[in-house]
N, C-alpha and C. Protein backbone atom coordinates (compact mmCIF):
# COMPACT_ATOMS: atom_id res chain seq x y z
N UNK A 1 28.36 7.99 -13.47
CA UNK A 1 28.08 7.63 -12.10
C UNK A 1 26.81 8.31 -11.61
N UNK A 2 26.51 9.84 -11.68
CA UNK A 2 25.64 10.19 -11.63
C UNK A 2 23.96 9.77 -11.97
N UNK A 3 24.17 9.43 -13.33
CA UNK A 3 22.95 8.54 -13.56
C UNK A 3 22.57 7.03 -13.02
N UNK A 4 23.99 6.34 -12.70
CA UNK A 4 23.38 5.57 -12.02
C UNK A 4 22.92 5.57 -10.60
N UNK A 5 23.44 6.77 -9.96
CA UNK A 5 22.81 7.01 -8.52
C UNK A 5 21.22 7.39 -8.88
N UNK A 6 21.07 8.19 -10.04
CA UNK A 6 19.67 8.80 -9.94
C UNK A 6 18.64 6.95 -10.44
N UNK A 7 19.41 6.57 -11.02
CA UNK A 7 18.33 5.16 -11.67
C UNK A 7 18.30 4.28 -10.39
N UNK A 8 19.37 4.35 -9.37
CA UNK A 8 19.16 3.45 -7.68
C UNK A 8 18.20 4.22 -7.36
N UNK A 9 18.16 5.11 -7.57
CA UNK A 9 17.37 5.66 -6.27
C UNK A 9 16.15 6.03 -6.84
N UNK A 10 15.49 5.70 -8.18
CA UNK A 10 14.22 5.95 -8.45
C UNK A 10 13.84 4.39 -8.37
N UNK A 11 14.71 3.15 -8.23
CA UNK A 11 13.88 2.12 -7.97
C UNK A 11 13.00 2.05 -6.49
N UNK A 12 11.93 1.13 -6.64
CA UNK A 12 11.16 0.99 -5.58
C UNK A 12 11.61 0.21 -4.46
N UNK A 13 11.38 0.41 -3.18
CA UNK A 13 12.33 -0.06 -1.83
C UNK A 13 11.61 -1.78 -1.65
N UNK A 14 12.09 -2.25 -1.18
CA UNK A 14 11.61 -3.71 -1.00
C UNK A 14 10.63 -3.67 -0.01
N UNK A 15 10.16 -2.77 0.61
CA UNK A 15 8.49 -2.46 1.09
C UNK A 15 7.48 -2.05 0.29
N UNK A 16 8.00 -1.44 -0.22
CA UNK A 16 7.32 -0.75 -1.64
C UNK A 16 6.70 -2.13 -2.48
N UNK A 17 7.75 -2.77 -3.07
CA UNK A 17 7.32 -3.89 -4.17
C UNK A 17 6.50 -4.92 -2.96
N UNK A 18 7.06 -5.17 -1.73
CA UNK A 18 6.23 -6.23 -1.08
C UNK A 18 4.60 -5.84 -1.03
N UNK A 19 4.92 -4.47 -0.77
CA UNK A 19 3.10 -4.06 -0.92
C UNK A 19 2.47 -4.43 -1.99
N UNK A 20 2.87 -4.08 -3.00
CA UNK A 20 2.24 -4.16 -4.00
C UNK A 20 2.21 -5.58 -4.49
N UNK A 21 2.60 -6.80 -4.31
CA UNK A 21 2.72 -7.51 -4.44
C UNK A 21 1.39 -8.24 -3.53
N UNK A 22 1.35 -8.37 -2.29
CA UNK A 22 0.13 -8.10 -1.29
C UNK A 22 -0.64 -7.96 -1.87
N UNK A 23 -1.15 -6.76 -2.00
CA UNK A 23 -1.87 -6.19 -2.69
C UNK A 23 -2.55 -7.19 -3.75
N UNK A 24 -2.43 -7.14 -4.80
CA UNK A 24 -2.51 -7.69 -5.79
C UNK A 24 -2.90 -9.44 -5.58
N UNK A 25 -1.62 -9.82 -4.62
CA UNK A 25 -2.01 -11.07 -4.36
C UNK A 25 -3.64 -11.01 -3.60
N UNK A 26 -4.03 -10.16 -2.43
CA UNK A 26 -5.25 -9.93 -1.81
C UNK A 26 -6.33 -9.77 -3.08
N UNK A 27 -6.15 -9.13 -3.98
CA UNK A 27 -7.24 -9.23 -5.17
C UNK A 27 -7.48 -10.09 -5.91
N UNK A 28 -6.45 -10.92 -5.96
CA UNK A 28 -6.55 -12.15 -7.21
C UNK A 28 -6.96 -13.77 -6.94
N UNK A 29 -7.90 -14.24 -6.85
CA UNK A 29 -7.96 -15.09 -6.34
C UNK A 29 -6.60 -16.57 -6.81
N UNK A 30 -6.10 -17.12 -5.74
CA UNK A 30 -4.40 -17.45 -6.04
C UNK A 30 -4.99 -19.23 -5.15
N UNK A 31 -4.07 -19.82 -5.72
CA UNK A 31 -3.70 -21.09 -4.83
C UNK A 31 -2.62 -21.59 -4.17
N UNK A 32 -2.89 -20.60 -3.13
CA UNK A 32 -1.97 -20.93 -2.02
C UNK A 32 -0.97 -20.27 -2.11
N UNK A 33 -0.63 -19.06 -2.96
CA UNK A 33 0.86 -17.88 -3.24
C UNK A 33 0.43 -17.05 -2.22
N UNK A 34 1.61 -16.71 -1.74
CA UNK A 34 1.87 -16.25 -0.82
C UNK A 34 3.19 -14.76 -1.22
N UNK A 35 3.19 -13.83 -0.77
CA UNK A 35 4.41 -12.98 -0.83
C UNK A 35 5.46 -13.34 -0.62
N UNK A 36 5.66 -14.42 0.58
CA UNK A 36 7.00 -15.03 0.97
C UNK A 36 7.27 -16.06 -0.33
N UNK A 37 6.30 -17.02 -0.72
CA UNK A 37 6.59 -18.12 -1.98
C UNK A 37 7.41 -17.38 -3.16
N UNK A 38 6.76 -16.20 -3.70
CA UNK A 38 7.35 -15.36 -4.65
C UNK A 38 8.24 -15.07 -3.92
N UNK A 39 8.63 -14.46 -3.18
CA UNK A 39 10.05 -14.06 -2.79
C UNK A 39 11.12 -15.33 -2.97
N UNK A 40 10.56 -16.01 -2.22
CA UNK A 40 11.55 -17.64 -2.13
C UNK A 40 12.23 -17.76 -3.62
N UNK A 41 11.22 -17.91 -4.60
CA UNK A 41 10.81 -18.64 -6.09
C UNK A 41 11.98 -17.35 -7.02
N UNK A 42 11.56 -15.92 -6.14
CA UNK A 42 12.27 -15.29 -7.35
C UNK A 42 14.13 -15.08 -6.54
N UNK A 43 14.42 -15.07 -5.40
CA UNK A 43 15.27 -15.19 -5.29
C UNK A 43 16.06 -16.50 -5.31
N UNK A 44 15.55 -17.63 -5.58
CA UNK A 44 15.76 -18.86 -5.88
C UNK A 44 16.47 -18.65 -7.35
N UNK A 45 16.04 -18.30 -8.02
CA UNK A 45 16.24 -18.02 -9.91
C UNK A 45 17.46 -17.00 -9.69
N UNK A 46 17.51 -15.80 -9.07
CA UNK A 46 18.62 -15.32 -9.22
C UNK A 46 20.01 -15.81 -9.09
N UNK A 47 20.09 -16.76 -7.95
CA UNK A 47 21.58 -17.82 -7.94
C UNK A 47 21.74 -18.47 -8.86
């Protein structure tokens, strides 16, 4: 149990990954992706 509290809690917070995601999207030249599209697209796949 212990280790899995320490492996929750070294993942990154969902501000965390949205930044970086931003981020990245702001550097890359993209067509038309958006942070929200990836969000949509990857929580779409998880169901």
């Amino acid at each position: 149990m212990r280790d899995q509290v320490i492996d929750m809690a070294a993942r990154r917070t969902k501000a965390e990954v949205l930044a970086v995601l931003e981020a990245t999207l702001a550097e890359e030249p993209t067509s038309g992706v958006t942070a929200e599209s990836v969000a949509t697209h990857v929580s779409a796949d998880r169901r």
